[in-house]
PDB file of N, CA and C in Angstrom:
ATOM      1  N   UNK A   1     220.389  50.065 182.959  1.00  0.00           N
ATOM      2  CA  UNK A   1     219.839  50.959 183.949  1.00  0.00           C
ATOM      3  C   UNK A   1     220.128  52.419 183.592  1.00  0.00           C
ATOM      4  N   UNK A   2     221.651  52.741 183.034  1.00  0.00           N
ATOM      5  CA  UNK A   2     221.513  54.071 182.716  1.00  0.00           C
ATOM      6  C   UNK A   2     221.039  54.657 181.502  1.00  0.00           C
ATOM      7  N   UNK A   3     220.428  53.739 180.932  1.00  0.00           N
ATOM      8  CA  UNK A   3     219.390  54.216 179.444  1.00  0.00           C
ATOM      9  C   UNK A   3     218.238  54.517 179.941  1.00  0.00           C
ATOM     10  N   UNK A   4     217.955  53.870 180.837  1.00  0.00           N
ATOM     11  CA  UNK A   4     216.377  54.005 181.872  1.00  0.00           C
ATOM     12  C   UNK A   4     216.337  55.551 182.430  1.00  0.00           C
ATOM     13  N   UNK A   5     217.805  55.501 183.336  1.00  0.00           N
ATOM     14  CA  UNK A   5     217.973  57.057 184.084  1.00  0.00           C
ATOM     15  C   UNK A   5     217.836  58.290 183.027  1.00  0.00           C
ATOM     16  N   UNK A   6     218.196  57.901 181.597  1.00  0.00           N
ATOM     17  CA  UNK A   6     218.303  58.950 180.648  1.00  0.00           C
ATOM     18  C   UNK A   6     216.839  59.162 180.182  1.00  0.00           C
ATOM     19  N   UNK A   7     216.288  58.350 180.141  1.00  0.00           N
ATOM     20  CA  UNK A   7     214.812  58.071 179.584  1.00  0.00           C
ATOM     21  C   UNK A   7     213.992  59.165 180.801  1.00  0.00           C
ATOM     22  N   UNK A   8     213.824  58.890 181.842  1.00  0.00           N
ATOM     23  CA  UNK A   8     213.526  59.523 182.879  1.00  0.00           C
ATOM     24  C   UNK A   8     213.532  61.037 183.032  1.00  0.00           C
ATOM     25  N   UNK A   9     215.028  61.166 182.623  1.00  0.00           N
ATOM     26  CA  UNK A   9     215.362  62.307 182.882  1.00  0.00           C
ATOM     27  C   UNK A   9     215.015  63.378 181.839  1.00  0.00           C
ATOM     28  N   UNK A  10     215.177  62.638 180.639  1.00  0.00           N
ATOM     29  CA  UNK A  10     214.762  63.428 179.425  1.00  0.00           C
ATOM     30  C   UNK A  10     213.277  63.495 180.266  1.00  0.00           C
ATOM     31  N   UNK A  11     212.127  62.632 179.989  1.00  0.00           N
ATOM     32  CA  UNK A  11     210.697  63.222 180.334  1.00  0.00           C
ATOM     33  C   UNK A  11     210.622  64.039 181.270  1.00  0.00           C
ATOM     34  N   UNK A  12     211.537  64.162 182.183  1.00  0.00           N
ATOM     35  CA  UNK A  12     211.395  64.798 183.533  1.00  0.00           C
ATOM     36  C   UNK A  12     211.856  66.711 182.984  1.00  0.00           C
ATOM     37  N   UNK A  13     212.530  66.543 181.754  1.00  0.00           N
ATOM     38  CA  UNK A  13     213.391  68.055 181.239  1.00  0.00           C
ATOM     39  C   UNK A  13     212.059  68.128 180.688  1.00  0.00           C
ATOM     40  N   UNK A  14     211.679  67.548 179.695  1.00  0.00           N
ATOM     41  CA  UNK A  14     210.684  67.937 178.521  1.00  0.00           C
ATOM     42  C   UNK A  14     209.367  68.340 179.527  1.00  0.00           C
ATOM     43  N   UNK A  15     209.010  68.135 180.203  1.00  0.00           N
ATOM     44  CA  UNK A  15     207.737  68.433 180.940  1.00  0.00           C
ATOM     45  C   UNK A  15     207.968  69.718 181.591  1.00  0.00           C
ATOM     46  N   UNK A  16     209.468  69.778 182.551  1.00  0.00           N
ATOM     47  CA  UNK A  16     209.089  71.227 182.630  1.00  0.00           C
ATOM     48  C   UNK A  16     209.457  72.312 181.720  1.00  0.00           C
ATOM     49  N   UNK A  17     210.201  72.205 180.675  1.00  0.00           N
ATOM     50  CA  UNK A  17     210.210  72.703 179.565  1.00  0.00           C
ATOM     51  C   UNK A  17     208.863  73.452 179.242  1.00  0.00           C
ATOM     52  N   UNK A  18     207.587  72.316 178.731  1.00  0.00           N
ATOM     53  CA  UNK A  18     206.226  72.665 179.098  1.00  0.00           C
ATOM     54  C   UNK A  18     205.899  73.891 179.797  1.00  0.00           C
ATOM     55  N   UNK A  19     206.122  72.976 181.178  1.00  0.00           N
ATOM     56  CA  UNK A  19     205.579  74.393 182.388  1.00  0.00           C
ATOM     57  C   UNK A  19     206.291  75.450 182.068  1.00  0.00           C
ATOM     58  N   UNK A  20     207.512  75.773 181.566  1.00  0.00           N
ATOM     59  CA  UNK A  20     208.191  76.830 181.684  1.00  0.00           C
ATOM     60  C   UNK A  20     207.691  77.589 180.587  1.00  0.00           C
ATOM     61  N   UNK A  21     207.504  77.011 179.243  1.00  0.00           N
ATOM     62  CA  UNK A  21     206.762  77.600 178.402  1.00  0.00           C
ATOM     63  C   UNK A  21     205.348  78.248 178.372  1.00  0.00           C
ATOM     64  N   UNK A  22     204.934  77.123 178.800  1.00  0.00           N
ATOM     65  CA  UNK A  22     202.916  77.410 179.113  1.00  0.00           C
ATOM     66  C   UNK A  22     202.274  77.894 180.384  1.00  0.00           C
ATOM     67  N   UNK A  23     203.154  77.911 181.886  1.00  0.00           N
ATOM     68  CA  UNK A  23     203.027  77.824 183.010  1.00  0.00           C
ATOM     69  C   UNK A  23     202.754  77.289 183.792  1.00  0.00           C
ATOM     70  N   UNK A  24     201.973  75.940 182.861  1.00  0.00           N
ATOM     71  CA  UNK A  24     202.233  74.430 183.764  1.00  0.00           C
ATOM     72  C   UNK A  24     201.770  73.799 182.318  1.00  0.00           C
ATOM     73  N   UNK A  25     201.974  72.169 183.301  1.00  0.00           N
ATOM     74  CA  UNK A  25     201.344  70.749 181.693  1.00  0.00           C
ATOM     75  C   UNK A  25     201.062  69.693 183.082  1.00  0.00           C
ATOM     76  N   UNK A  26     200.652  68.672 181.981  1.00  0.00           N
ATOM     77  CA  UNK A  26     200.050  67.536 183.086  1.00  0.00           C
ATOM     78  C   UNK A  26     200.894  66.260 182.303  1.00  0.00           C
ATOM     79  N   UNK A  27     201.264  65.705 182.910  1.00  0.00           N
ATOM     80  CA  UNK A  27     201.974  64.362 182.865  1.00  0.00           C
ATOM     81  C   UNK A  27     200.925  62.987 183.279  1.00  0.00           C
ATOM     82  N   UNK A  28     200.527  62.374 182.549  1.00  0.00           N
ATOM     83  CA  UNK A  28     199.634  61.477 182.725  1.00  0.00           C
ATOM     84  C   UNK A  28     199.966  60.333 182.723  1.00  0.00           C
ATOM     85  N   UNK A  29     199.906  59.285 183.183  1.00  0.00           N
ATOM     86  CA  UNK A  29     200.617  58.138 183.339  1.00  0.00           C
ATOM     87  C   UNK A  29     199.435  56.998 184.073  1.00  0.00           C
ATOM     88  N   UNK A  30     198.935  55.559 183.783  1.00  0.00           N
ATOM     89  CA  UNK A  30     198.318  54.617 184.419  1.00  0.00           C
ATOM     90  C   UNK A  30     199.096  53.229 183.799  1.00  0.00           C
ATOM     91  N   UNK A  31     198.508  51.988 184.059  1.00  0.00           N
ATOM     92  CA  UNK A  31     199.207  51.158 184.292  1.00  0.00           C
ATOM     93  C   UNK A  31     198.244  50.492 183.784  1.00  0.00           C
ATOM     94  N   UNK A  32     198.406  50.595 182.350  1.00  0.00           N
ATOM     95  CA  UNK A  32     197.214  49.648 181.524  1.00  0.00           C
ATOM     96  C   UNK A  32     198.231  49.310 180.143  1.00  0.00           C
ATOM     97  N   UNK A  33     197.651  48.422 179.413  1.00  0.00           N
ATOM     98  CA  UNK A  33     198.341  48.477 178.101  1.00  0.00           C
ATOM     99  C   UNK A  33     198.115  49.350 177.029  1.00  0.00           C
ATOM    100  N   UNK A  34     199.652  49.956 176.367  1.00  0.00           N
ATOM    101  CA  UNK A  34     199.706  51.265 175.624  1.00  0.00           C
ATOM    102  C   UNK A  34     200.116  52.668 176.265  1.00  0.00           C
ATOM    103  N   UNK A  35     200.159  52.419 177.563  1.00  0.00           N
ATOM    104  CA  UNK A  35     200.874  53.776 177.962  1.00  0.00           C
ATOM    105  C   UNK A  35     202.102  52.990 178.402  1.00  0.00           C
ATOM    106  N   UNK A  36     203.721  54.189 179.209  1.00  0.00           N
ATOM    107  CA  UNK A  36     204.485  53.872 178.845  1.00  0.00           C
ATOM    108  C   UNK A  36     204.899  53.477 180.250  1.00  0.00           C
ATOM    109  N   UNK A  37     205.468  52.075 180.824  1.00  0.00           N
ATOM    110  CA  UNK A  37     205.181  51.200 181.756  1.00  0.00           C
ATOM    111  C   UNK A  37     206.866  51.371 182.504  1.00  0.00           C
ATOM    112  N   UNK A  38     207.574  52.207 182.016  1.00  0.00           N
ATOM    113  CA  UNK A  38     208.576  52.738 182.886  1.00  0.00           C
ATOM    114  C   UNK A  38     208.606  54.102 183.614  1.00  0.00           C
ATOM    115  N   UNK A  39     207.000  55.176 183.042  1.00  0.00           N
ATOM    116  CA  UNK A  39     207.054  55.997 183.682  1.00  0.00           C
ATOM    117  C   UNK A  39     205.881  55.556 184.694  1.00  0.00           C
ATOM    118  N   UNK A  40     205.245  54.863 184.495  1.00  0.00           N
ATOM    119  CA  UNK A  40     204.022  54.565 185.497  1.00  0.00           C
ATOM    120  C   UNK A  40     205.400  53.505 186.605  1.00  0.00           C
ATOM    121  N   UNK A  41     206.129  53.070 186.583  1.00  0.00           N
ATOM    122  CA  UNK A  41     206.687  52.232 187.486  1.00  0.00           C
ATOM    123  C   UNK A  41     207.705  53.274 188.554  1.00  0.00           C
ATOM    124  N   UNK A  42     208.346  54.302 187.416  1.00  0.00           N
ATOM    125  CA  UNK A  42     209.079  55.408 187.934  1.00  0.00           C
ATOM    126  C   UNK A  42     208.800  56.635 188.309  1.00  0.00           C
ATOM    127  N   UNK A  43     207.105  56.545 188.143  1.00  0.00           N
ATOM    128  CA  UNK A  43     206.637  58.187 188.770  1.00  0.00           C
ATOM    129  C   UNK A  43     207.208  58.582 189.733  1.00  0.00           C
ATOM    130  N   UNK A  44     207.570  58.375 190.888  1.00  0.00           N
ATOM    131  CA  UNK A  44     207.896  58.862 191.531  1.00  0.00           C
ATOM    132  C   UNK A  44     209.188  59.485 191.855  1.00  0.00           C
ATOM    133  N   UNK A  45     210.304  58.549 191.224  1.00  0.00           N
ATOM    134  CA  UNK A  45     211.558  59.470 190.907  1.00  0.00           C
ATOM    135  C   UNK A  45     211.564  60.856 190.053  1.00  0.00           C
ATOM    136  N   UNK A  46     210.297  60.298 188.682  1.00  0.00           N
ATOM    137  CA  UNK A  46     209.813  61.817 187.756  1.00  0.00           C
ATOM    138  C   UNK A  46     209.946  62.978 188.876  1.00  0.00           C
ATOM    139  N   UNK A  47     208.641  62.551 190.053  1.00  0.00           N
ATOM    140  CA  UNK A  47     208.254  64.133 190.400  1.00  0.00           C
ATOM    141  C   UNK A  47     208.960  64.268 191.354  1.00  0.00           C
ATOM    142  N   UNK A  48     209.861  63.682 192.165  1.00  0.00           N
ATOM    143  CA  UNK A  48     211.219  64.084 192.845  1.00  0.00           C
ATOM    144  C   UNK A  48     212.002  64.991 192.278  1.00  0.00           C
ATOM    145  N   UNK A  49     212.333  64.286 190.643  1.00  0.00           N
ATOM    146  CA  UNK A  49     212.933  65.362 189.972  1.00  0.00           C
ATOM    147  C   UNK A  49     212.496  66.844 189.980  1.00  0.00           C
ATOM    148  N   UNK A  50     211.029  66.587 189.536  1.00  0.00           N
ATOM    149  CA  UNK A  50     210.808  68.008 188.931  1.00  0.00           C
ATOM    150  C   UNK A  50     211.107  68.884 190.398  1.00  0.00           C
ATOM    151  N   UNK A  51     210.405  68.262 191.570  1.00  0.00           N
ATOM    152  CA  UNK A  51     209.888  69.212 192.496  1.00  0.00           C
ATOM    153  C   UNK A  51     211.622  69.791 192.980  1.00  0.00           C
ATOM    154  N   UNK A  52     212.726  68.526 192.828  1.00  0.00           N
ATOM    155  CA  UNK A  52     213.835  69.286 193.151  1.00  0.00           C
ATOM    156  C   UNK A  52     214.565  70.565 192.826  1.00  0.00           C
ATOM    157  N   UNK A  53     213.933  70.330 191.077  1.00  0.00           N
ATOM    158  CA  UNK A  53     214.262  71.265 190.093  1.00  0.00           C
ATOM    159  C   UNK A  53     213.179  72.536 190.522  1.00  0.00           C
ATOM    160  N   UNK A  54     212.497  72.680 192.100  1.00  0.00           N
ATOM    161  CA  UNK A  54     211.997  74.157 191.924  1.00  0.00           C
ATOM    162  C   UNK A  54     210.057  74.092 191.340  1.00  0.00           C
ATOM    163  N   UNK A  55     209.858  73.356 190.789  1.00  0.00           N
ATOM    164  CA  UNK A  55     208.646  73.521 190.087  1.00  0.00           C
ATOM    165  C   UNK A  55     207.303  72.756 191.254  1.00  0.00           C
ATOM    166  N   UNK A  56     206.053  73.371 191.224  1.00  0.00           N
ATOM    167  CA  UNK A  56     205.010  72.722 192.283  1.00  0.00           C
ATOM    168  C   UNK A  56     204.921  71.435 191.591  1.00  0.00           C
ATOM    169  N   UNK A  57     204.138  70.179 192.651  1.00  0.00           N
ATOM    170  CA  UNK A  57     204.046  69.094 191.631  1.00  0.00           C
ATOM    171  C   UNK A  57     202.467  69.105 192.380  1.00  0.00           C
ATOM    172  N   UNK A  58     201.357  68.874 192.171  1.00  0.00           N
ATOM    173  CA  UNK A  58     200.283  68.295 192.529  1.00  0.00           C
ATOM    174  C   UNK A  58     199.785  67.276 191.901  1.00  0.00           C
ATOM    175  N   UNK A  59     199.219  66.078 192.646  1.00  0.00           N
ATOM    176  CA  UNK A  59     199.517  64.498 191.640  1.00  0.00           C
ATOM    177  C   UNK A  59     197.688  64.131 192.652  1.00  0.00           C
ATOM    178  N   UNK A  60     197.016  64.265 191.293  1.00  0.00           N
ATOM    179  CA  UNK A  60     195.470  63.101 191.711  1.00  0.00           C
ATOM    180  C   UNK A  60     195.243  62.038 190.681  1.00  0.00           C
ATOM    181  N   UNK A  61     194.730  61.259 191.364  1.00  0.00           N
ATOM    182  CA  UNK A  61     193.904  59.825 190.525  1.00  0.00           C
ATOM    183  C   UNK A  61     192.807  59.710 190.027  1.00  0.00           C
ATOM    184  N   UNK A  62     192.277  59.442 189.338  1.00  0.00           N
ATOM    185  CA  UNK A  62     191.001  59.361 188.632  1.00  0.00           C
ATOM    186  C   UNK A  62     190.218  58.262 187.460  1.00  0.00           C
ATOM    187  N   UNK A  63     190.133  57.112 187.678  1.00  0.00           N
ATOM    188  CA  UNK A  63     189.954  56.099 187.289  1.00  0.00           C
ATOM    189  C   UNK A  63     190.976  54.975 186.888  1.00  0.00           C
ATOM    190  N   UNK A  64     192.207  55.668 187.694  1.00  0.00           N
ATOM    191  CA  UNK A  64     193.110  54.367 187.343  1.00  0.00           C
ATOM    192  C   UNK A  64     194.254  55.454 186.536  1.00  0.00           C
ATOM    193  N   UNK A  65     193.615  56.632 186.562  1.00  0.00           N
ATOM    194  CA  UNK A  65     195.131  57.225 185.327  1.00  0.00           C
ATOM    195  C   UNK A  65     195.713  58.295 186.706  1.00  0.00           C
ATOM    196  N   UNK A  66     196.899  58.334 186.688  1.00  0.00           N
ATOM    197  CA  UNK A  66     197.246  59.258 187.667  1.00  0.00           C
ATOM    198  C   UNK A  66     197.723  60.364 186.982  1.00  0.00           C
ATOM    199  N   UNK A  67     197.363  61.946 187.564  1.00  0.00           N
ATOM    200  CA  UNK A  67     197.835  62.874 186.631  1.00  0.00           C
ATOM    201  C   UNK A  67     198.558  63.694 187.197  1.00  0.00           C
ATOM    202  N   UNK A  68     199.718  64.651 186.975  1.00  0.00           N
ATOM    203  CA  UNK A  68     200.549  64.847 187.273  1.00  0.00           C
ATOM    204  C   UNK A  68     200.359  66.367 187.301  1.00  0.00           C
ATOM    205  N   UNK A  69     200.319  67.103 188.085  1.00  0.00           N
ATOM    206  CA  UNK A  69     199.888  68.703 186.875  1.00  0.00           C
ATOM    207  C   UNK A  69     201.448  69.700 188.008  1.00  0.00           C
ATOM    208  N   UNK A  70     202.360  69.965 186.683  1.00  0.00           N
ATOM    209  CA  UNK A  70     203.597  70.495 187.129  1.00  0.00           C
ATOM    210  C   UNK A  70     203.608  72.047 187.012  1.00  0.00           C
ATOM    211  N   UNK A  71     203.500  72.557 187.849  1.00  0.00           N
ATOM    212  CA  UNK A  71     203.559  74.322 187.601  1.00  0.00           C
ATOM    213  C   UNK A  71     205.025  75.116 187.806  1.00  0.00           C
ATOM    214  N   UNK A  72     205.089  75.996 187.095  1.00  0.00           N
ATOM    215  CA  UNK A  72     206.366  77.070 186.560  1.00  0.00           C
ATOM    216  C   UNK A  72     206.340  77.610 188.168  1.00  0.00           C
ATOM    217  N   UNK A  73     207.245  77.949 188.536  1.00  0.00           N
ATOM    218  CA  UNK A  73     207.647  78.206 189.922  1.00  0.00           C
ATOM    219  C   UNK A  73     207.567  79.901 189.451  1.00  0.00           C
ATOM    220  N   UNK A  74     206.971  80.831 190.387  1.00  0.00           N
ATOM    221  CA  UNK A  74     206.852  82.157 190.183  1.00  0.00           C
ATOM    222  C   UNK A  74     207.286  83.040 191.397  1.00  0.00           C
ATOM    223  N   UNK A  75     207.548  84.319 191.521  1.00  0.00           N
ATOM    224  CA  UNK A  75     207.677  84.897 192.697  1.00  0.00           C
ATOM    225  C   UNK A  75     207.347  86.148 192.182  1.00  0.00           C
ATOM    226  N   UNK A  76     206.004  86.088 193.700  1.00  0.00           N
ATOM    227  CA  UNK A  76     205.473  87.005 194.214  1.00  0.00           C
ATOM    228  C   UNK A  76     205.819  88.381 194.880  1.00  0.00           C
TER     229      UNK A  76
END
């Protein structure tokens, strides 16, 4: 379980890494064979993370792939 939490957590750093670099990224994740079947099971701890860590999360569906689109937190 805590190789899982590390797994998680790393994707959860590396993505906003992304946003922090680019000003956002999209995290894509569905539940088919070939994508990766611990983040489609654990999305939702992912964007707990991020959103705790400060960053917007907006999450739509679109044929079965759910996409994740994480934005760099800014002030106005």
């Amino acid at each position: 379980m805590e190789e899982l939490k590390n797994k998680l957590n790393a994707i959860a750093k590396k993505e906003m890494e992304y946003a922090d670099k680019n000003g956002s990224t999209t995290l894509s994740t569905c539940n088919y064979s070939g994508w990766d079947m611990d983040v489609w099971n654990h999305k939702s701890a992912i964007i707990k993370k991020i959103r705790e860590s400060g960053y917007n999360v907006s999450v739509s569906v679109s044929w079965g792939v759910t996409d994740i689109l994480i934005t760099k937190p800014i002030t106005l």
